[in-house]
Protein backbone atom coordinates (compact mmCIF):
# COMPACT_ATOMS: atom_id res chain seq x y z
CA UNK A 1 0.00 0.00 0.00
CA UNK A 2 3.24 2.52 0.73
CA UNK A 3 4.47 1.44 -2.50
CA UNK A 4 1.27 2.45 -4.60
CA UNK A 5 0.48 5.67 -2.44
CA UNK A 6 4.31 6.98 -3.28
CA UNK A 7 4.12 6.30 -6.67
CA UNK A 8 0.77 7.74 -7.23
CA UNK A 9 2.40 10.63 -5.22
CA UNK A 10 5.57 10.86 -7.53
CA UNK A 11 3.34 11.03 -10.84
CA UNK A 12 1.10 13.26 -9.82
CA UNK A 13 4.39 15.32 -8.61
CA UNK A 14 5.89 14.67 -12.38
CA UNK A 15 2.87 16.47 -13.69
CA UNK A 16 2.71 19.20 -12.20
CA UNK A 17 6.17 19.88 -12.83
CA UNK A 18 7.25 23.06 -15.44
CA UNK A 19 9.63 22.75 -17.94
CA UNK A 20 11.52 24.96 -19.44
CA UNK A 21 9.13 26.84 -22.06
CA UNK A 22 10.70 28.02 -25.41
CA UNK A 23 9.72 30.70 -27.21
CA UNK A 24 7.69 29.57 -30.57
CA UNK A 25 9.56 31.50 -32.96
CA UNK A 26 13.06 30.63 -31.29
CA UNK A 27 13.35 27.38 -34.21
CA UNK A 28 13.08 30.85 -36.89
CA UNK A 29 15.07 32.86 -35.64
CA UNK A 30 17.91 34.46 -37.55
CA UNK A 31 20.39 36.52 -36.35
CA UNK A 32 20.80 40.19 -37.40
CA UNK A 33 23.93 41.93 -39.28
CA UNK A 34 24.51 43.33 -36.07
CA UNK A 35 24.61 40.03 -34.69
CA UNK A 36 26.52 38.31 -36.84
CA UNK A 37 29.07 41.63 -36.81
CA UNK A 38 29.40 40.95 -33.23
CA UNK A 39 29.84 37.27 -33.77
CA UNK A 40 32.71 37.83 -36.65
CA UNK A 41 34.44 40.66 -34.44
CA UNK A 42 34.94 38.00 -31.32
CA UNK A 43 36.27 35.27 -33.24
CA UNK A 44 38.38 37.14 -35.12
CA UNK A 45 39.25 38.89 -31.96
CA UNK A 46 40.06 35.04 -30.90
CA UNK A 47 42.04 33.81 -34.10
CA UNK A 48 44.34 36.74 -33.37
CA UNK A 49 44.85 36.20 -29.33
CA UNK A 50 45.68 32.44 -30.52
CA UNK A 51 47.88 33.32 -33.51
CA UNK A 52 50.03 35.75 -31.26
CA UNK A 53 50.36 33.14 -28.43
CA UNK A 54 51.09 30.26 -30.70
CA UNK A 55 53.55 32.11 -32.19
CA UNK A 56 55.30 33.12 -28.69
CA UNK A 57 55.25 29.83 -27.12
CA UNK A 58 56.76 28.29 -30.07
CA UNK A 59 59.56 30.75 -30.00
CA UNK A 60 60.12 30.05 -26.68
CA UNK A 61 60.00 26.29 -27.59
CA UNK A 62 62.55 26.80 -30.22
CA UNK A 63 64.84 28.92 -28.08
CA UNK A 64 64.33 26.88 -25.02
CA UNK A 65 64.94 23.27 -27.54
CA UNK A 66 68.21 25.02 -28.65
CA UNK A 67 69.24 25.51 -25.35
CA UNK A 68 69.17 22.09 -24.55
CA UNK A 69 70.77 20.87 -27.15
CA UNK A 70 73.76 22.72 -26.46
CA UNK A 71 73.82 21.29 -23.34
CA UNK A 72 73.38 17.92 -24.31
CA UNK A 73 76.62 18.65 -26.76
CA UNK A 74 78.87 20.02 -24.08
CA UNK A 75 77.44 16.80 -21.58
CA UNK A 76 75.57 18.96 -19.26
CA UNK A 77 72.71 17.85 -17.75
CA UNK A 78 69.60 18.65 -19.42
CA UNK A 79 66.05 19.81 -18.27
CA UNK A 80 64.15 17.33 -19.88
CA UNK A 81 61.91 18.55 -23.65
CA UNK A 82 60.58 21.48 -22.13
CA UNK A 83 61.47 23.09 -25.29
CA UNK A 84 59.80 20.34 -27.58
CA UNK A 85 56.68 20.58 -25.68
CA UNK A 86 56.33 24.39 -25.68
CA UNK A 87 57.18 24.17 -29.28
CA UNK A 88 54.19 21.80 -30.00
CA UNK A 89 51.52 23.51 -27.75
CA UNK A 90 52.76 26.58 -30.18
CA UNK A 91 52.37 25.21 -33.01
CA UNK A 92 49.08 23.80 -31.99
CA UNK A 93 47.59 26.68 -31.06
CA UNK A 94 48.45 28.65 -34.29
CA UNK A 95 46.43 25.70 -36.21
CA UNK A 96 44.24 26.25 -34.03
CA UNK A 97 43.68 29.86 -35.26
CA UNK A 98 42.62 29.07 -38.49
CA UNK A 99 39.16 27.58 -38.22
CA UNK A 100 37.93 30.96 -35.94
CA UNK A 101 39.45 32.91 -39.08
CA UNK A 102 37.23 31.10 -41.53
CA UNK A 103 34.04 31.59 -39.24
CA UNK A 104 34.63 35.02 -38.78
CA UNK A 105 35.05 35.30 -42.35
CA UNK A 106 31.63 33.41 -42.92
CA UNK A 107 29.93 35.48 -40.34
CA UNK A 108 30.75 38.97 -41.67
CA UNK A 109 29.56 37.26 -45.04
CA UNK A 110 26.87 36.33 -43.44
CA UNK A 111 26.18 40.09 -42.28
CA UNK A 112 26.45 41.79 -45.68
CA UNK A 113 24.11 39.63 -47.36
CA UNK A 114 20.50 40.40 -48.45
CA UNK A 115 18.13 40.68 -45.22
CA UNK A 116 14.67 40.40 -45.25
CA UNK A 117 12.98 43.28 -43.52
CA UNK A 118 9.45 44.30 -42.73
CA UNK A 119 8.62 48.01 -43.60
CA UNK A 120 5.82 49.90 -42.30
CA UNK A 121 4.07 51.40 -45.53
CA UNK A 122 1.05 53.92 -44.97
CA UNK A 123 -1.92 52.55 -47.09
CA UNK A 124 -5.56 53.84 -47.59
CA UNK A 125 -8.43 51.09 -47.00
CA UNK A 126 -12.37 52.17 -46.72
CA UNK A 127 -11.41 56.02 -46.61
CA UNK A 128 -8.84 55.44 -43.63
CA UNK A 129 -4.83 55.25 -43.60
CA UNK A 130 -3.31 52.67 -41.65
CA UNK A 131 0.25 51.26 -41.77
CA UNK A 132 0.45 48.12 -43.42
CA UNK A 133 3.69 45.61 -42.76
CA UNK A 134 5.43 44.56 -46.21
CA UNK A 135 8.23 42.19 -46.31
CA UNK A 136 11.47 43.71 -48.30
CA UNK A 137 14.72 42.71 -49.42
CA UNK A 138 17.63 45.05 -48.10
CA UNK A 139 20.95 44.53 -50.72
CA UNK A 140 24.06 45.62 -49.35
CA UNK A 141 26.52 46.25 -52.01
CA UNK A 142 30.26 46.57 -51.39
CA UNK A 143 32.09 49.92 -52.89
């Protein structure tokens, strides 16, 4: 008898719970050139912050690499391929740069595009004026 009253109790629970609710025209919407400017500024913003690390760390890496092999010439005792590593991570990270450049390039595409645009146009219907909403195309042309 426990057993049935606490499930009855949990499903009735499970019904009454809320979900998170999404807005109906979230699976339409599209982002705006301002958006998408946005978007393209902080990944290119990104690519460049990765680029210019990359690049230090595997000058370091190479610096660091030489090091140690002059040290392994003259029999010293070396620190291990701290060099190597730094080097990699580098190089990693400048490869890593290129795919943010290519979606920031897509994005700003993206922006300058034709939009679609609803423009309020004052029409006359049964002796009154009222604005009407008429879908346009916006071209953006580049000078």
């Amino acid at each position: 008898m426990k057993k049935s009253i606490l499930i009855t109790a949990c499903l009735l629970m499970m019904l009454t719970v809320v979900a998170q609710q999404t807005p109906q025209d979230s699976s339409t919407h599209t982002l705006t050139k301002e958006e998408y400017l946005k978007k393209s500024k902080g990944q290119k913003t990104g690519a460049i912050v990765l680029l210019a690390a990359g690049g230090t760390l595997a000058l370091i890496g190479a610096a660091v690499s030489v090091d140690e092999g002059v040290d392994y010439v003259f029999g010293e005792d070396s620190n291990g391929d701290v060099g190597g590593v730094l080097f990699v991570v580098g190089g990693v990270a400048m490869l890593g740069s290129i795919p943010l450049f290519v979606a920031s390039r897509k994005n700003k595409e993206k922006a300058m595009k034709v939009s679609f645009k609803n423009e309020l146009a004052l029409q006359l219907q049964k002796g009154s004026m009222f604005y009407k909403s008429i879908p346009s195309v916006n071209l953006k042309f580049r000078f």
